[in-house]
N, C-alpha and C. Protein backbone atom coordinates (compact mmCIF):
# COMPACT_ATOMS: atom_id res chain seq x y z
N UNK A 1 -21.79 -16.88 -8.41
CA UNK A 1 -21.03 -16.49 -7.24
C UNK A 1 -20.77 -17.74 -6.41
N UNK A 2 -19.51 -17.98 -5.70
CA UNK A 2 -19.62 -18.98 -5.30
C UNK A 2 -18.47 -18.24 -3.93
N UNK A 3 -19.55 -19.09 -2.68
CA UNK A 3 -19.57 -18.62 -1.47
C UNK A 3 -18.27 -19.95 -0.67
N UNK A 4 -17.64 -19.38 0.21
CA UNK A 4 -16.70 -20.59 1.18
C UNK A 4 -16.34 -19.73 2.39
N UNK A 5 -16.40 -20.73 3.34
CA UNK A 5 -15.52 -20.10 4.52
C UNK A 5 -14.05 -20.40 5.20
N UNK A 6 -13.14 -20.38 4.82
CA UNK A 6 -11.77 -20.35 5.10
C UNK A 6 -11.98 -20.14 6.65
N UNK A 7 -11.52 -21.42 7.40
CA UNK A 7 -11.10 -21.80 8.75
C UNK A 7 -10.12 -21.94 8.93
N UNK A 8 -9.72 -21.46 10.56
CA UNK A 8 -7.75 -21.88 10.69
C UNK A 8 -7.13 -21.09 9.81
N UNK A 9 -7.08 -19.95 9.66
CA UNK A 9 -6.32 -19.35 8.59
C UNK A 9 -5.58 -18.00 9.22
N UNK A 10 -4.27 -17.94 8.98
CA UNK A 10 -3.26 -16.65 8.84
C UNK A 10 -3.88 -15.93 8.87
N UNK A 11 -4.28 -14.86 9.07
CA UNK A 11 -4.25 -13.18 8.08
C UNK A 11 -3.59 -12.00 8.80
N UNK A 12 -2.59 -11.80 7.85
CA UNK A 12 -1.67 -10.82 8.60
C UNK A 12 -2.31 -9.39 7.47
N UNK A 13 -2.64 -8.47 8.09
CA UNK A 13 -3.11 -6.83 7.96
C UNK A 13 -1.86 -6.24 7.45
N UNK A 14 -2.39 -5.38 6.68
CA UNK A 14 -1.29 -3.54 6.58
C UNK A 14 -2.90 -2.72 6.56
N UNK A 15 -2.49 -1.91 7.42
CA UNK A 15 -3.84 -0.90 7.59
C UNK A 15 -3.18 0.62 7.84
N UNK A 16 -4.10 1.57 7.14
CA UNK A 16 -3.68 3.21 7.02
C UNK A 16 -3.65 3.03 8.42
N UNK A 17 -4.72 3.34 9.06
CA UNK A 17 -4.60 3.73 10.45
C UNK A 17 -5.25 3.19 11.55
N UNK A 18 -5.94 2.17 11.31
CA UNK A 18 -6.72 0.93 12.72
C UNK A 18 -5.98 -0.20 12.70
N UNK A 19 -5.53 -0.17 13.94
CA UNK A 19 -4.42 -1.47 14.01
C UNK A 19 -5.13 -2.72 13.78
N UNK A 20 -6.64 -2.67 14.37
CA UNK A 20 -7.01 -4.21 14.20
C UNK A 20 -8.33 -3.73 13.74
N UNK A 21 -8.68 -4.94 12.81
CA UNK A 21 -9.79 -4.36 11.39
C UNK A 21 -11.46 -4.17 12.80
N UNK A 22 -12.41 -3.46 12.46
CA UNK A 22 -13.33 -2.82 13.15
C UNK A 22 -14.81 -3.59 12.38
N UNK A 23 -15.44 -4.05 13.64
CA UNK A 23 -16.55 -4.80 13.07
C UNK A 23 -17.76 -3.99 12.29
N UNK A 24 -17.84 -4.67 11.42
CA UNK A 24 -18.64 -4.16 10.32
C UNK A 24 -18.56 -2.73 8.95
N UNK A 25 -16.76 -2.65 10.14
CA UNK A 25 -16.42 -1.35 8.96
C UNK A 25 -15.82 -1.88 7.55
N UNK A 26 -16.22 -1.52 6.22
CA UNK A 26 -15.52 -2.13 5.13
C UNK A 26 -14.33 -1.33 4.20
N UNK A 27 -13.45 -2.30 4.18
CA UNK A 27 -11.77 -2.05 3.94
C UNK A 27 -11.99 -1.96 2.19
N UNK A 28 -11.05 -1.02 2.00
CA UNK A 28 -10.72 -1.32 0.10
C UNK A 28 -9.43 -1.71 0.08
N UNK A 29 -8.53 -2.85 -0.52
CA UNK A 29 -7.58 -3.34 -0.47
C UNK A 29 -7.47 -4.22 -1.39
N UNK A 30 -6.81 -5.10 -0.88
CA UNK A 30 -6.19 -6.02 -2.06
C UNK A 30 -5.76 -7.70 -0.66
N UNK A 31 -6.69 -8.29 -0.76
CA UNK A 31 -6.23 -9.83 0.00
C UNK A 31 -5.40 -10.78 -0.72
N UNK A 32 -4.71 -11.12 -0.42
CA UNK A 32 -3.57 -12.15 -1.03
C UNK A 32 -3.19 -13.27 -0.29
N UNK A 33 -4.01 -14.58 -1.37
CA UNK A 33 -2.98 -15.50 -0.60
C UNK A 33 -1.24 -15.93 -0.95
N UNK A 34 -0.97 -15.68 0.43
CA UNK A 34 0.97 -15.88 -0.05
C UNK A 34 0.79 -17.26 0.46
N UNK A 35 0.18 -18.42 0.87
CA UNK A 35 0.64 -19.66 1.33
C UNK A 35 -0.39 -20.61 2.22
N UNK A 36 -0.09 -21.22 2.43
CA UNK A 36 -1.05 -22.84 2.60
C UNK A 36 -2.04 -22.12 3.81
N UNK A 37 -2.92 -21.74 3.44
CA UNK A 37 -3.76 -20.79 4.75
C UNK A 37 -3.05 -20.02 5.33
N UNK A 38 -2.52 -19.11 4.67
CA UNK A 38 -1.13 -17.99 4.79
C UNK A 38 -2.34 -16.84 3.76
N UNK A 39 -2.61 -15.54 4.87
CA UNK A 39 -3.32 -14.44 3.32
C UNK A 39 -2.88 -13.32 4.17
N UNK A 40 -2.75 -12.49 3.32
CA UNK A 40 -1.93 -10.96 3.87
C UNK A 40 -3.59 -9.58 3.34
N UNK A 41 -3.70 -9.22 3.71
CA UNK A 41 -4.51 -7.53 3.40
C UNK A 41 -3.88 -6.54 3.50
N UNK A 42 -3.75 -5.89 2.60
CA UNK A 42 -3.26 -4.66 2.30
C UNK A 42 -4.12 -3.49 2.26
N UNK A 43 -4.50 -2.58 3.24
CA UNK A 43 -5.41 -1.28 2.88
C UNK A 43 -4.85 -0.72 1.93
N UNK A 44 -5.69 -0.18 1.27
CA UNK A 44 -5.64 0.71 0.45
C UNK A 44 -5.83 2.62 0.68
N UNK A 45 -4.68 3.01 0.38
CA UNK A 45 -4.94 4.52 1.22
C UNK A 45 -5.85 5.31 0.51
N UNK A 46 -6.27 4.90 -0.58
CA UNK A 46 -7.32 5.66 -1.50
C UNK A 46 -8.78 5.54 -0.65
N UNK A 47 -9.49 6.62 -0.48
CA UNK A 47 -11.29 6.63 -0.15
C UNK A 47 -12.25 6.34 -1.67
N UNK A 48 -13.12 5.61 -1.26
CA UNK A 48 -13.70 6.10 -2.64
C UNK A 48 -14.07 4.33 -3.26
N UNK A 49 -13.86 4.45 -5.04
CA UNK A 49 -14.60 2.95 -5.25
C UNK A 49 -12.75 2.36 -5.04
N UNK A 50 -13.38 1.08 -5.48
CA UNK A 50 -12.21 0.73 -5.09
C UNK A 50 -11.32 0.29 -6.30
N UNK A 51 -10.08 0.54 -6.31
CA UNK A 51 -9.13 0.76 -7.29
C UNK A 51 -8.68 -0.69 -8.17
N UNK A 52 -8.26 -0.80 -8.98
CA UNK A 52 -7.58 -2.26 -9.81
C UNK A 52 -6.67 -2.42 -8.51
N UNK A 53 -5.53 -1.00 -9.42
CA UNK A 53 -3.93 -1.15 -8.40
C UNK A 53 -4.35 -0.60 -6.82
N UNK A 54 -4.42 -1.40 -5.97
CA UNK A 54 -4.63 -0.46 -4.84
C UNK A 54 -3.76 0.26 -4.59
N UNK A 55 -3.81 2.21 -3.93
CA UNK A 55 -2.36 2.45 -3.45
C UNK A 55 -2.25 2.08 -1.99
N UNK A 56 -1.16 1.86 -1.82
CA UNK A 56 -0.64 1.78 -0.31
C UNK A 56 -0.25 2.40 0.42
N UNK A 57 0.39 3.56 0.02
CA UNK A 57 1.61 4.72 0.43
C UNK A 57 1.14 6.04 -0.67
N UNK A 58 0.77 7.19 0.00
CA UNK A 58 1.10 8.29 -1.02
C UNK A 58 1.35 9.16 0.06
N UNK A 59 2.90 9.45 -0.78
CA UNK A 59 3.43 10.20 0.02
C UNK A 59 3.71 12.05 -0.46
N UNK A 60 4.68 12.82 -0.62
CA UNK A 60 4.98 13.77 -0.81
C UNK A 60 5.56 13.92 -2.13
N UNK A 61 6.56 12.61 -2.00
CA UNK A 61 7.26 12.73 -3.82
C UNK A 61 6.81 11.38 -4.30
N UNK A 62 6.30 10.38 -3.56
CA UNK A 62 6.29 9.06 -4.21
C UNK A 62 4.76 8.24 -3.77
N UNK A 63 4.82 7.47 -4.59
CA UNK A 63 3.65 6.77 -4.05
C UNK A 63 3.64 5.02 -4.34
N UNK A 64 3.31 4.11 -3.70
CA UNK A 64 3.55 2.46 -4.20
C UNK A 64 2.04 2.05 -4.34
N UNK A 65 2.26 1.27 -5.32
CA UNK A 65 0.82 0.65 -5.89
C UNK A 65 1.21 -0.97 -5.53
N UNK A 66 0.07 -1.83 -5.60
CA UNK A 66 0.40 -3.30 -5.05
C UNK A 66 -0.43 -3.30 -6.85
N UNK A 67 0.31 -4.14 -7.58
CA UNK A 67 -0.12 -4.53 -9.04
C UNK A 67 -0.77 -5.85 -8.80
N UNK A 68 -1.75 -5.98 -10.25
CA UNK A 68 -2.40 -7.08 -9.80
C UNK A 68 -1.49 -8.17 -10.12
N UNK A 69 -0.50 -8.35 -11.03
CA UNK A 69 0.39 -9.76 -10.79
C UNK A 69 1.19 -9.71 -9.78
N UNK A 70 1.08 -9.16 -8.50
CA UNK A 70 1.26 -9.24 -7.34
C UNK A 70 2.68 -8.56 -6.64
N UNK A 71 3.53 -7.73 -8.02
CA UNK A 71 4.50 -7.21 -8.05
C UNK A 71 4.15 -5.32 -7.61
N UNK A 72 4.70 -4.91 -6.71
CA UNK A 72 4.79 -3.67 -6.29
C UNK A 72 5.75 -2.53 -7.09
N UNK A 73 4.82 -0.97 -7.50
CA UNK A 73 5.43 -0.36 -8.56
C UNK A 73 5.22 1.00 -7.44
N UNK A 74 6.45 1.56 -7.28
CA UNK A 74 6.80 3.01 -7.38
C UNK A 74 6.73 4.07 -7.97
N UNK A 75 5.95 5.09 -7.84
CA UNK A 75 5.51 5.66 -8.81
C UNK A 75 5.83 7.17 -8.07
N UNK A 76 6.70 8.12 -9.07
CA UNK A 76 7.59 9.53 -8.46
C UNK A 76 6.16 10.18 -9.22
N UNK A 77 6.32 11.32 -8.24
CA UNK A 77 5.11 12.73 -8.19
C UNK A 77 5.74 13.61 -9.31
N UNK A 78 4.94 14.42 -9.86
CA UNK A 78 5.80 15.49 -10.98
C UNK A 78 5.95 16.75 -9.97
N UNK A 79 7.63 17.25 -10.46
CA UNK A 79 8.13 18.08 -9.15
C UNK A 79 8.12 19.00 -10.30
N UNK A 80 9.02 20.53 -9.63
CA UNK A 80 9.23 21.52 -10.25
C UNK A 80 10.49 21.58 -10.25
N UNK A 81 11.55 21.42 -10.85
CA UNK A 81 12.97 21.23 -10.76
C UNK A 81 13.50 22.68 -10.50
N UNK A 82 12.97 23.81 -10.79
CA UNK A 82 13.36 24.98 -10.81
C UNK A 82 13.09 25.46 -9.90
N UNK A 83 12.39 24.85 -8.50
CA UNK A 83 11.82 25.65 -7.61
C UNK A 83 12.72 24.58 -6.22
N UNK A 84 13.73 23.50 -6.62
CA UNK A 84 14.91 22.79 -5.90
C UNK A 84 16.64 23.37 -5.98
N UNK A 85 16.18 23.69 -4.89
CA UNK A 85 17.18 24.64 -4.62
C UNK A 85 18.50 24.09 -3.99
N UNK A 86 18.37 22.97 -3.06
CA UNK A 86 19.17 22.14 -3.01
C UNK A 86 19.08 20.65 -3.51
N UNK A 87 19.59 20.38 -4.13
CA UNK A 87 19.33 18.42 -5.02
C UNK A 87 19.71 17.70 -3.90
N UNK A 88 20.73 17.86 -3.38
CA UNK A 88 21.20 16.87 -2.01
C UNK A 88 20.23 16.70 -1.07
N UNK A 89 19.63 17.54 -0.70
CA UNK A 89 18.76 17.80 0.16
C UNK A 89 17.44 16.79 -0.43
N UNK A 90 16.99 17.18 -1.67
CA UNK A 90 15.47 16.71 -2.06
C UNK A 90 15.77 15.59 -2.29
N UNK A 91 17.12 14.86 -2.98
CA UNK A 91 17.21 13.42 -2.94
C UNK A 91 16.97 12.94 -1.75
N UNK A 92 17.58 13.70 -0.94
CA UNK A 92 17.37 12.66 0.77
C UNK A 92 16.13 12.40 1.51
N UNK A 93 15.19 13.78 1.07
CA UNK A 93 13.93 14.07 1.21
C UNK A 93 13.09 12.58 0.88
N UNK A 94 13.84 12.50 -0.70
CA UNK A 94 12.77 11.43 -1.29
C UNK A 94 13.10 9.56 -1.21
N UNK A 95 14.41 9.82 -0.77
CA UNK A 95 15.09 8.61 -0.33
C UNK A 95 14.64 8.15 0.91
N UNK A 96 14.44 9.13 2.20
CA UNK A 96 13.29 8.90 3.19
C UNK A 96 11.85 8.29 2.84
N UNK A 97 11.29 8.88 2.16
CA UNK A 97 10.13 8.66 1.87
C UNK A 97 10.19 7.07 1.50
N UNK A 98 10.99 6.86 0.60
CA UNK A 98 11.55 5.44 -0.20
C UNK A 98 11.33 4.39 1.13
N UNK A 99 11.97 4.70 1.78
CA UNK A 99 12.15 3.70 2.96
C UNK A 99 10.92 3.90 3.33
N UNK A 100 10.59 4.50 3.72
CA UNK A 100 9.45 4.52 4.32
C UNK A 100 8.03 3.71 3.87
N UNK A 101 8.25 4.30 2.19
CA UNK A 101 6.86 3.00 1.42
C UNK A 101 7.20 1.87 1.70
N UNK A 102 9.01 1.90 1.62
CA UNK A 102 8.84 0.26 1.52
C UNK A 102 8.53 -0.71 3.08
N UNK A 103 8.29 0.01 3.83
CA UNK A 103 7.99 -0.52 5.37
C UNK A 103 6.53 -0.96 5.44
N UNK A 104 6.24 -0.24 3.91
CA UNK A 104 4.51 -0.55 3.93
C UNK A 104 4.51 -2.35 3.73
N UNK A 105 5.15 -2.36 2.83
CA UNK A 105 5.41 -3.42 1.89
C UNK A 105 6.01 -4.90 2.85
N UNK A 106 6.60 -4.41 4.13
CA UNK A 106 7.44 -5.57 4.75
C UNK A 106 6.56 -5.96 6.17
């Protein structure tokens, strides 16, 4: 194991729901460095152990995973097509949602 302490350093958060991280409470996520003492955290909305892909977003029809080569995957819910009664409607439904993961992400 090998121990360091990173001084002077960035860290910009995405958190489910505590705006600023809580002493001694522990996060499941995914830390990333994007740049020269530049690191981002991503919560993870899953409880529990903690995941490869963390998720970020699970929503109603969709859900985004942060992958470990650092590329973000969308992943659609299994619907009931026979029980969509309007398509215009549920596309827009899920096109909301769309935007919405991706706000996780920015």
């Amino acid at each position: 194991m090998q121990k360091n302490t990173n001084l002077c350093v960035d860290l910009k958060t995405v958190m489910q729901n505590d705006a600023l991280l809580a002493e001694g409470q522990p996060y499941n996520g995914l830390l990333t460095r994007d740049g020269e003492d530049h690191y981002i955290f991503e919560e993870s909305c899953r409880r529990g152990r903690c995941p490869r892909n963390p998720k970020l977003f699970d929503g109603n029809y969709c859900s985004l995973v942060h992958m470990q080569n650092g590329k973000y995957q969308i992943h659609m819910k299994t619907i009931n097509a026979s029980a969509i009664d309007d398509r215009r409607d549920f596309a827009f439904r899920v096109y909301t949602e769309l935007l919405t993961a991706f706000d996780v992400i920015d």
